[in-house]
N, C-alpha and C. Protein backbone atom coordinates (compact mmCIF):
# COMPACT_ATOMS: atom_id res chain seq x y z
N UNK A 1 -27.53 -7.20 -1.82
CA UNK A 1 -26.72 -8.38 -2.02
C UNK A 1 -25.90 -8.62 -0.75
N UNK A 2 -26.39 -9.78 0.01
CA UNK A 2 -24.99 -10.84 0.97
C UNK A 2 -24.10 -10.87 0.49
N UNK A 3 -22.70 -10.82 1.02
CA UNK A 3 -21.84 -11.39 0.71
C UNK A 3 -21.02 -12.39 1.44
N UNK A 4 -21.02 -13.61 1.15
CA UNK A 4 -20.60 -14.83 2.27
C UNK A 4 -18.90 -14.53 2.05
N UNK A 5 -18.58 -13.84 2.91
CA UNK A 5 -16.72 -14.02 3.11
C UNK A 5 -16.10 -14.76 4.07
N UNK A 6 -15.15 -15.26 3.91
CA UNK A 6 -14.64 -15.98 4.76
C UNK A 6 -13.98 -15.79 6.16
N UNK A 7 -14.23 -15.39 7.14
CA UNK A 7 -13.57 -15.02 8.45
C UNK A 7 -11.73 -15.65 8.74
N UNK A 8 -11.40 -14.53 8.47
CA UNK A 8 -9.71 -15.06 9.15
C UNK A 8 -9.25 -14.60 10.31
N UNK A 9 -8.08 -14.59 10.50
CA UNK A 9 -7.58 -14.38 12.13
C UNK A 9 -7.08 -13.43 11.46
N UNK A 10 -6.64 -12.11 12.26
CA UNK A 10 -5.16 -11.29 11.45
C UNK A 10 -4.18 -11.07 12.58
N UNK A 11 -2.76 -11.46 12.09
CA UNK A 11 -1.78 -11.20 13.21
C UNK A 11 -1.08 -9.37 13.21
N UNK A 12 -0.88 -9.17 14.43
CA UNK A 12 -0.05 -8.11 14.07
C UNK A 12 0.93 -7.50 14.37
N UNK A 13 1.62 -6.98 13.79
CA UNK A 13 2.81 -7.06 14.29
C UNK A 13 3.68 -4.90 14.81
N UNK A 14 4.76 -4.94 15.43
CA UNK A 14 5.04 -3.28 15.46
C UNK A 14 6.19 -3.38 15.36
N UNK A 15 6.32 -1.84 14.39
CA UNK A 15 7.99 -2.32 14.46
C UNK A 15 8.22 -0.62 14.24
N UNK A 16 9.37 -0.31 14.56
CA UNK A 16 10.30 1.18 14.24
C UNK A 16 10.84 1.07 12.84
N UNK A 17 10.95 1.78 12.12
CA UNK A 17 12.12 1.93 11.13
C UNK A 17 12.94 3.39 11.43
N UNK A 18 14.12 3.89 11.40
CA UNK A 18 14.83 4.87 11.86
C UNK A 18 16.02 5.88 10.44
N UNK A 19 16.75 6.35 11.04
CA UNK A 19 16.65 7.36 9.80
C UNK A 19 17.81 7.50 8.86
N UNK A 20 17.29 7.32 7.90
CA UNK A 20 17.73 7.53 6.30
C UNK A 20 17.27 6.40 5.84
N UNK A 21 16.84 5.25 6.75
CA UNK A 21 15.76 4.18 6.20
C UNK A 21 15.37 4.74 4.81
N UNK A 22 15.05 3.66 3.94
CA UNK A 22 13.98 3.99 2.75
C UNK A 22 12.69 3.59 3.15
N UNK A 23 11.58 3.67 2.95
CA UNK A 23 10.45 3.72 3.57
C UNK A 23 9.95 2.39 2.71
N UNK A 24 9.74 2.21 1.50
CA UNK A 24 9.10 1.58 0.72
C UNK A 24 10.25 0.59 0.71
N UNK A 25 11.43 0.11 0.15
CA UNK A 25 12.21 -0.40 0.54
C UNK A 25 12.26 -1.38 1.73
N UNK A 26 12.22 -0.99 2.92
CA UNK A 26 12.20 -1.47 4.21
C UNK A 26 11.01 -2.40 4.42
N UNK A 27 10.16 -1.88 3.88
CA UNK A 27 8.94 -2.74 3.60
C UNK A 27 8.87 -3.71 2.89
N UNK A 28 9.10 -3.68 1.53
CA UNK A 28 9.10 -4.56 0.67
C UNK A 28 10.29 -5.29 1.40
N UNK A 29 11.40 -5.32 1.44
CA UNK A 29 12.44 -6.00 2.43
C UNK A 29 11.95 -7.13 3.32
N UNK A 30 10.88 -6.56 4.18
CA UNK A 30 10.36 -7.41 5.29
C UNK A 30 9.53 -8.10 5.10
N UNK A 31 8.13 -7.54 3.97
CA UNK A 31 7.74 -8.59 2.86
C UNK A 31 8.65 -10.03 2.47
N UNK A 32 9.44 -9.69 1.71
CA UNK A 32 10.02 -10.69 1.12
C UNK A 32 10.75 -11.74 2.20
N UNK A 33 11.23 -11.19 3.34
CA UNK A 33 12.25 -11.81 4.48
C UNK A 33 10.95 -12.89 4.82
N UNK A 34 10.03 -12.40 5.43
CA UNK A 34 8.65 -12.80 6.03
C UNK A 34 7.93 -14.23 4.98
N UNK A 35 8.05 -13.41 4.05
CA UNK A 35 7.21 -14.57 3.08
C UNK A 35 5.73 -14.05 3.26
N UNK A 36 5.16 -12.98 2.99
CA UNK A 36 4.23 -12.87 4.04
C UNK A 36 2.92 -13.02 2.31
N UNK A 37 1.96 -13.91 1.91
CA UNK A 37 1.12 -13.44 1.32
C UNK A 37 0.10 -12.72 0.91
N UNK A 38 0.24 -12.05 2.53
CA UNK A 38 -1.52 -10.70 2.62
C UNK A 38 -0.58 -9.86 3.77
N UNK A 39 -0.78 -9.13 3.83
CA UNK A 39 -0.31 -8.67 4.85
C UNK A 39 -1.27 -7.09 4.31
N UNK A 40 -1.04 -5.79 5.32
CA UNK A 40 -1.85 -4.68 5.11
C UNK A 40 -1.32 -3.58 6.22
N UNK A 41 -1.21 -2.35 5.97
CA UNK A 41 -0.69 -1.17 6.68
C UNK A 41 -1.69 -0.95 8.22
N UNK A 42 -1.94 -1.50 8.97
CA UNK A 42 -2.83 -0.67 9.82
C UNK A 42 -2.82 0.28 10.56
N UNK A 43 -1.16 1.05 10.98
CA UNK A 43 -1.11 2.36 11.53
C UNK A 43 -0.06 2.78 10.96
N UNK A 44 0.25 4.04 11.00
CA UNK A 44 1.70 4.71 10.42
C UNK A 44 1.70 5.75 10.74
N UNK A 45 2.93 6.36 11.79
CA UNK A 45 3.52 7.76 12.19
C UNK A 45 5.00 8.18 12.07
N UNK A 46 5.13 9.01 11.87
CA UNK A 46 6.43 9.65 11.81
C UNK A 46 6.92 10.54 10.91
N UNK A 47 8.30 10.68 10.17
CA UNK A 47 8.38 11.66 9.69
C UNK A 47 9.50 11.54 8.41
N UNK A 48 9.53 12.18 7.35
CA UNK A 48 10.80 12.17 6.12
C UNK A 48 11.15 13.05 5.99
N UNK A 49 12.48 12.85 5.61
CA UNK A 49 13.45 14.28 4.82
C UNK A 49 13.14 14.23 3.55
N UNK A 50 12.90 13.08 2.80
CA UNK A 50 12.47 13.17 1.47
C UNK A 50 11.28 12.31 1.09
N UNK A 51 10.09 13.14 0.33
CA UNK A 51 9.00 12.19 0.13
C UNK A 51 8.60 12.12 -1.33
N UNK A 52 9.15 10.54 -1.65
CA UNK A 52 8.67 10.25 -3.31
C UNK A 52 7.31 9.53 -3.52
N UNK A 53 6.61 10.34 -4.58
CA UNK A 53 5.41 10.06 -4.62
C UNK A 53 4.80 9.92 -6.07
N UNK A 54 3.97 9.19 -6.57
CA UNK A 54 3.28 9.33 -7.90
C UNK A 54 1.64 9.42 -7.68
N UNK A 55 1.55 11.41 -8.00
CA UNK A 55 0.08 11.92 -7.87
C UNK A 55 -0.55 11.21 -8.74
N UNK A 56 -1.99 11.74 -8.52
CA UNK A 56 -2.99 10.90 -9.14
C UNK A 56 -2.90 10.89 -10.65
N UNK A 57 -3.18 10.00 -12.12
CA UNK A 57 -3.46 10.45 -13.12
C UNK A 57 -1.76 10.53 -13.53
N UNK A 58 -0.83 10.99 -12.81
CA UNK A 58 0.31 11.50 -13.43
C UNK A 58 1.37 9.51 -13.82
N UNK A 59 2.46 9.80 -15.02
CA UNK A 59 2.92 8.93 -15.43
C UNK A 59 4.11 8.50 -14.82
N UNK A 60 4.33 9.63 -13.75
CA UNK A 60 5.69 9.57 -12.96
C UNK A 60 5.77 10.05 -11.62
N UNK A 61 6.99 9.81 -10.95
CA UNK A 61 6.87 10.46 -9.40
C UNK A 61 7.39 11.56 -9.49
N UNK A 62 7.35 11.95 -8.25
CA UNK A 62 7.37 13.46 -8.31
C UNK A 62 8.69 13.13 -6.66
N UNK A 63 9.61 13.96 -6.27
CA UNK A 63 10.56 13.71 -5.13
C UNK A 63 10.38 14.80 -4.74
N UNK A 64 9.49 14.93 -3.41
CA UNK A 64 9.30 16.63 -2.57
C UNK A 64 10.37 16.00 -1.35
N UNK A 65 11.59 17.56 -0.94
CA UNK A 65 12.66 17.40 -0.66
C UNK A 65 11.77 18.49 0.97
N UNK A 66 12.19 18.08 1.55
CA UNK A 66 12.49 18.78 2.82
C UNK A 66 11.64 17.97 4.58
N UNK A 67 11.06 18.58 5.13
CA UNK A 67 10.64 17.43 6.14
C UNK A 67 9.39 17.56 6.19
N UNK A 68 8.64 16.43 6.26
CA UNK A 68 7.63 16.04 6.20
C UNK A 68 7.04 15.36 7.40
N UNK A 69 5.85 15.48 8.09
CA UNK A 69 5.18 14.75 8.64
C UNK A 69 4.19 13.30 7.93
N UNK A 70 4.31 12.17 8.48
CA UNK A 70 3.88 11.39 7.71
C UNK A 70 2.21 11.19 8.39
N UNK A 71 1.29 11.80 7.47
CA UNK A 71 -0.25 11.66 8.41
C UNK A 71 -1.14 10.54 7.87
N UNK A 72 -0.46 9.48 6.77
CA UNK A 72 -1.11 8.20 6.25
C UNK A 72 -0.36 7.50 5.54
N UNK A 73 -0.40 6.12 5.80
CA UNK A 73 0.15 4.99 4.84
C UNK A 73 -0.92 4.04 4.83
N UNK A 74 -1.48 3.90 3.85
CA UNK A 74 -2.24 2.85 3.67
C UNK A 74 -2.26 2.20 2.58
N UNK A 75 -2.64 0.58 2.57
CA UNK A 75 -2.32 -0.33 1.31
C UNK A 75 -2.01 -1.55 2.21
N UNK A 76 -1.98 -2.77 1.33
CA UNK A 76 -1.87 -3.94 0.86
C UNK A 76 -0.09 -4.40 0.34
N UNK A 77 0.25 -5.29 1.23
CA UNK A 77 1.20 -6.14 0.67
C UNK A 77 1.35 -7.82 0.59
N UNK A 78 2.19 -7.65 -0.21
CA UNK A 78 2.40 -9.15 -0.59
C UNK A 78 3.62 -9.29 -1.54
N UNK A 79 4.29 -10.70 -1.41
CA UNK A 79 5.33 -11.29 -1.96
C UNK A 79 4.72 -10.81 -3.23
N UNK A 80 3.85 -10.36 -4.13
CA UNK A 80 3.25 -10.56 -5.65
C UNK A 80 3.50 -8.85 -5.52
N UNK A 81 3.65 -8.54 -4.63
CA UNK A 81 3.47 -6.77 -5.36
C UNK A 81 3.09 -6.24 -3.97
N UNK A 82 3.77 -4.93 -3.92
CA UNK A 82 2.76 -3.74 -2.91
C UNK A 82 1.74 -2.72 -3.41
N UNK A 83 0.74 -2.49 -3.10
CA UNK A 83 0.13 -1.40 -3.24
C UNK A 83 0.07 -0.32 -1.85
N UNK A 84 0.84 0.81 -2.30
CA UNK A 84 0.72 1.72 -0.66
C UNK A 84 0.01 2.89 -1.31
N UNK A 85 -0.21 3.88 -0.66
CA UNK A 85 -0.42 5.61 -0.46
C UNK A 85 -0.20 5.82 0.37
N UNK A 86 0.54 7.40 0.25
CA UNK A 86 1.30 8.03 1.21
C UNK A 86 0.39 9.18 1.22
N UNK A 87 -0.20 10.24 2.72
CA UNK A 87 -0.24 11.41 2.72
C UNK A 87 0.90 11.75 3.43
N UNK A 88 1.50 12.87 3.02
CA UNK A 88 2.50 13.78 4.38
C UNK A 88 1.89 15.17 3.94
N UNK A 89 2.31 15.53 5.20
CA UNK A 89 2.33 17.28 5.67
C UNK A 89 3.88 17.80 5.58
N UNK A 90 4.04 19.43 4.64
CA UNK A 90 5.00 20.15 5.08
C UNK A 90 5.04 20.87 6.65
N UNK A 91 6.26 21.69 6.38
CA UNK A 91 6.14 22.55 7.67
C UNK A 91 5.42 23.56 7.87
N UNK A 92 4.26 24.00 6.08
CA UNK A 92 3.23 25.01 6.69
C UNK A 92 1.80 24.36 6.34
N UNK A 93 1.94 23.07 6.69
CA UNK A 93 0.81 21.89 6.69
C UNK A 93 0.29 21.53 5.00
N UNK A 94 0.94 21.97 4.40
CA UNK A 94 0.18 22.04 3.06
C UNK A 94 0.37 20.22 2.87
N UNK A 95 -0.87 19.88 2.13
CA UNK A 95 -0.23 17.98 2.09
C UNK A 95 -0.14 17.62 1.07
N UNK A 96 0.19 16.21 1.08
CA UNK A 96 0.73 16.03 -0.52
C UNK A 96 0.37 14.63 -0.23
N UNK A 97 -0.13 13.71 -1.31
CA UNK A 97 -0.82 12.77 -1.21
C UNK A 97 -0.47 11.46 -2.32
N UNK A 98 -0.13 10.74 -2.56
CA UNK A 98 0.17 9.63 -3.78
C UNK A 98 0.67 8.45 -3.67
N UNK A 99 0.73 7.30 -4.34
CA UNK A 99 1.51 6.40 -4.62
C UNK A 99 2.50 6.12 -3.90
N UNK A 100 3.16 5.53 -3.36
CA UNK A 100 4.06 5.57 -2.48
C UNK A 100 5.22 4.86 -3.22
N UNK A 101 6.23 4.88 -3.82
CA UNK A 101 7.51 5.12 -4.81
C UNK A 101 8.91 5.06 -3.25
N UNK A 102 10.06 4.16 -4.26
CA UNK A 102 11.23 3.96 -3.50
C UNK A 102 12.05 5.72 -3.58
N UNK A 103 12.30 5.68 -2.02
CA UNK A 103 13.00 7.49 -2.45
C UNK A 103 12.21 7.96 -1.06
N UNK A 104 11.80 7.37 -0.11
CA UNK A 104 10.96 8.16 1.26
C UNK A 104 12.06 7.75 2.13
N UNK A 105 13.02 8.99 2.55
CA UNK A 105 13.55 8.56 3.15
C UNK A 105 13.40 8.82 4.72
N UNK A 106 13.87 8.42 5.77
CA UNK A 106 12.94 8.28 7.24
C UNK A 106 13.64 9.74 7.99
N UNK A 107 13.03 10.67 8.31
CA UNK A 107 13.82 11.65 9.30
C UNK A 107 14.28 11.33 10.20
N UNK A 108 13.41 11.16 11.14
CA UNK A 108 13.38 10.79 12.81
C UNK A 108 13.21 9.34 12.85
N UNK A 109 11.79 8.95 12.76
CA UNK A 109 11.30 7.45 12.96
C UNK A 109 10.41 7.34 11.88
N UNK A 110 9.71 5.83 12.16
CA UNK A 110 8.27 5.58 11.33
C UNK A 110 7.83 4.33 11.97
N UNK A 111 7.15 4.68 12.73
CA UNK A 111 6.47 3.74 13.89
C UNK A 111 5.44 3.10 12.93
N UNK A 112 5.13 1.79 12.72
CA UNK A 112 4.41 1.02 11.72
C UNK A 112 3.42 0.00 12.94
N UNK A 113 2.24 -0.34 12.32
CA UNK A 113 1.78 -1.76 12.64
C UNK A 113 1.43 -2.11 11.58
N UNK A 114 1.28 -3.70 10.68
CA UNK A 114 1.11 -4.00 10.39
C UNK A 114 0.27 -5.73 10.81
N UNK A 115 -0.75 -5.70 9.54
CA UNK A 115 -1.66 -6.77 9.81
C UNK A 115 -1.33 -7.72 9.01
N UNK A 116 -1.29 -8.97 9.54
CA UNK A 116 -0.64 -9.87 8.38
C UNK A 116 -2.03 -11.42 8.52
N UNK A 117 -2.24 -11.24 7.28
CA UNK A 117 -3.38 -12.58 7.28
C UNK A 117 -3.10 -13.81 6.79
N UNK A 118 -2.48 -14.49 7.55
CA UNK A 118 -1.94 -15.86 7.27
C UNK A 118 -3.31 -16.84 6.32
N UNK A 119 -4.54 -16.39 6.25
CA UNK A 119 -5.21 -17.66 5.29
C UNK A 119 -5.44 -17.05 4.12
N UNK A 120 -4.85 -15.87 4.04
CA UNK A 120 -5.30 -15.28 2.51
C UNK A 120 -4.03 -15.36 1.50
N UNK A 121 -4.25 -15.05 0.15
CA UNK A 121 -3.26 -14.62 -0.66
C UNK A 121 -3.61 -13.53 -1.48
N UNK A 122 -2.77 -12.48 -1.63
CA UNK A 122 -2.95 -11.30 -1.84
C UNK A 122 -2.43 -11.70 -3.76
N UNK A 123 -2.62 -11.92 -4.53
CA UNK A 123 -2.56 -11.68 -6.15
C UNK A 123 -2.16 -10.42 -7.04
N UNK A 124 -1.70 -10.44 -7.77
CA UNK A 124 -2.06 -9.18 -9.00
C UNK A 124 -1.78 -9.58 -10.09
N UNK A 125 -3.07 -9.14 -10.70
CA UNK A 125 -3.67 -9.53 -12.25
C UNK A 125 -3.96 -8.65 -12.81
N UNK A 126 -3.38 -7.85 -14.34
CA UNK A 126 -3.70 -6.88 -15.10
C UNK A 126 -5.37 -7.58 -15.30
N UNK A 127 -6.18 -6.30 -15.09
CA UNK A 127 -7.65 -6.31 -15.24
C UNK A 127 -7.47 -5.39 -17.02
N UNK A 128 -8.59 -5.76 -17.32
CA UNK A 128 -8.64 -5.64 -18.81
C UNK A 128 -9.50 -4.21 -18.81
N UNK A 129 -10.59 -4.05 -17.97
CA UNK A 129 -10.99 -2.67 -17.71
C UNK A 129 -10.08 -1.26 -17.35
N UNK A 130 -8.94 -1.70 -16.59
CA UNK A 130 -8.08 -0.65 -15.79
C UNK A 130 -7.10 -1.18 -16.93
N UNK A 131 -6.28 -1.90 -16.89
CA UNK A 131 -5.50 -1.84 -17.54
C UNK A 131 -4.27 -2.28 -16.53
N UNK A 132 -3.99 -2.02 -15.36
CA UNK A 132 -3.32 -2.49 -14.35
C UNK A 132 -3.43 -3.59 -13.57
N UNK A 133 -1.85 -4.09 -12.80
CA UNK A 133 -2.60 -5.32 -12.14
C UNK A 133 -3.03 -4.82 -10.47
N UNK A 134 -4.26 -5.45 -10.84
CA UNK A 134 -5.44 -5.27 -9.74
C UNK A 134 -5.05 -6.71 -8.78
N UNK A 135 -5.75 -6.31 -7.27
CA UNK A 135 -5.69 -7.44 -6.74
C UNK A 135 -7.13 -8.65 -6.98
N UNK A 136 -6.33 -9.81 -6.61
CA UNK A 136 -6.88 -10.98 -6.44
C UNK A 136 -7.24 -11.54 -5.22
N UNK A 137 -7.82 -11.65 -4.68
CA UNK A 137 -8.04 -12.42 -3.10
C UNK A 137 -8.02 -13.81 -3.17
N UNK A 138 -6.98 -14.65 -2.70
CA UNK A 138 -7.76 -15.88 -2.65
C UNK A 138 -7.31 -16.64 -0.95
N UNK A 139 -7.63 -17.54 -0.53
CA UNK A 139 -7.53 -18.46 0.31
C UNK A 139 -6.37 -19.16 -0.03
N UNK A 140 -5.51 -19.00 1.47
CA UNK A 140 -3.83 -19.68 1.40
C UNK A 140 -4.16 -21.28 0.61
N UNK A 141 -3.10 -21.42 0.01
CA UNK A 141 -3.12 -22.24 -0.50
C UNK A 141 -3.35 -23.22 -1.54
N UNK A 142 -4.02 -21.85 -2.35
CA UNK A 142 -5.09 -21.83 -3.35
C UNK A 142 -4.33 -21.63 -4.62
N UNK A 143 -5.33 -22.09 -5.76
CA UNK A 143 -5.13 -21.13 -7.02
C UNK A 143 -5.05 -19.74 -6.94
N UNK A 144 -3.64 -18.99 -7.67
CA UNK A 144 -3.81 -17.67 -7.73
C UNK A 144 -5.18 -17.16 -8.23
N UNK A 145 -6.02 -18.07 -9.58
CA UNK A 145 -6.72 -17.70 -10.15
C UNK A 145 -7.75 -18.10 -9.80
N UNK A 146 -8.25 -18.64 -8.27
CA UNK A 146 -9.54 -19.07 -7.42
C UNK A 146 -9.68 -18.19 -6.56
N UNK A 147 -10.23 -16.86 -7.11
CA UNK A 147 -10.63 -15.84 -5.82
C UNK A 147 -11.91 -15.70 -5.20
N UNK A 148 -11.50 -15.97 -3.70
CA UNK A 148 -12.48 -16.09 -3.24
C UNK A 148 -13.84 -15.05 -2.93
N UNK A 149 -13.28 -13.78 -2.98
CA UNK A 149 -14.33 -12.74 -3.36
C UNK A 149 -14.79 -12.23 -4.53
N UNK A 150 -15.77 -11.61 -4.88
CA UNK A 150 -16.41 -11.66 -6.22
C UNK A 150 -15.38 -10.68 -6.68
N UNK A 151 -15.45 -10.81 -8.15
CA UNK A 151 -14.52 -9.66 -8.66
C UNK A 151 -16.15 -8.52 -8.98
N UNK A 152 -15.37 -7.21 -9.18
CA UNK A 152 -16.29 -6.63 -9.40
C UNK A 152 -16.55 -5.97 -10.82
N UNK A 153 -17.79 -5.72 -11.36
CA UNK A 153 -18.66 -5.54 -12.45
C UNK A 153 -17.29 -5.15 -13.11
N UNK A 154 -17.07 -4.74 -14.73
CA UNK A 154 -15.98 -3.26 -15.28
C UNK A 154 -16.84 -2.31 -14.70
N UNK A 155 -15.81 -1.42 -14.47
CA UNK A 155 -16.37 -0.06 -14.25
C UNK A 155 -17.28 0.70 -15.94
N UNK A 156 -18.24 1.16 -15.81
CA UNK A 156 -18.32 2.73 -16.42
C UNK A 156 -17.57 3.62 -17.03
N UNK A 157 -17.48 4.14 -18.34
CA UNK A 157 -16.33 4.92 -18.28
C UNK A 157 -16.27 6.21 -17.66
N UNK A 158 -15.38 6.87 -16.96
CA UNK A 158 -14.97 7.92 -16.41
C UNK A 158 -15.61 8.94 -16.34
N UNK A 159 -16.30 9.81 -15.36
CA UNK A 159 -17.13 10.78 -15.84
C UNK A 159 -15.69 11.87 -15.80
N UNK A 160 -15.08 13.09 -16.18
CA UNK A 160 -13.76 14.14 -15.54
C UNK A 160 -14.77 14.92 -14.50
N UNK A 161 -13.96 15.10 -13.63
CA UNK A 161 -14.26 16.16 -12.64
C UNK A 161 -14.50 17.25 -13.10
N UNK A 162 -15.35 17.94 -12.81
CA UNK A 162 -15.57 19.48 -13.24
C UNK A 162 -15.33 20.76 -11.76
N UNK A 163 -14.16 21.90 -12.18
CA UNK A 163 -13.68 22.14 -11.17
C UNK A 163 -14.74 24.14 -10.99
């Protein structure tokens, strides 16, 4: 299967955040200042004194206290909602991986780029398969509910991991 998508420009932008910053916070902040409808994580370095997170499967976050290296942020934002994940590293590398939750607070720095796609709009719509709201893609300007990429099949139900 082709898939005909639409080609956009993406702008991007760099910025510092510095320390006792909230991580998720600061973001959503600049979200909202911006107006930004798509926007997306494309690099992230630096470091926390405190890293709040919600592991996989679990109903809540979890707040790991001490310093952390930050070795991933990735996700999707928008005025409608963020979706992030966080990996960090302790100080005897062990990592810790999840959801990215208000409560990350900045040690040192957190050197960011971000991609921001001025013709898209980033959506979220509880999907009836998941149960959560999932994103929507559509073209600036658009119906929330005219997305321009296919949605995809329901999933299958779940096979559990076997350890």
């Amino acid at each position: 299967m082709t898939l005909q998508l639409p080609v956009t420009e993406m702008k991007a932008i760099a910025l510092r955040l510095t320390p006792r910053q909230d991580l998720k916070a600061e973001l959503t902040r600049l979200v909202d200042e911006q107006d930004w409808t798509a926007a997306c994580v494309l690099t992230c370095a630096g470091s926390l004194s405190q890293a709040t997170m919600r592991f996989a499967g679990q109903p809540v976050g979890m707040c790991l206290k001490g310093y952390f290296e930050i070795l991933s942020l990735t996700g999707t934002l928008s005025k409608e909602g963020c979706h992030l994940h966080l990996a960090v590293a302790d100080k005897r590398g062990q990592t810790y991986g999840g959801h990215l939750l208000d409560g990350c607070h900045i040690y040192t720095t957190v050197e960011l780029v971000i991609g921001i796609l001025p013709h898209l709009q980033f959506h979220r719509h509880v999907d009836d398969a998941t149960g959560f709201p999932e994103l929507v893609i559509s073209a600036a300007n658009s119906s929330p509910h005219a997305g321009i990429l296919p949605q995809p099949p329901s999933p299958q139900p779940a096979v559990e991991a076997k350890e």
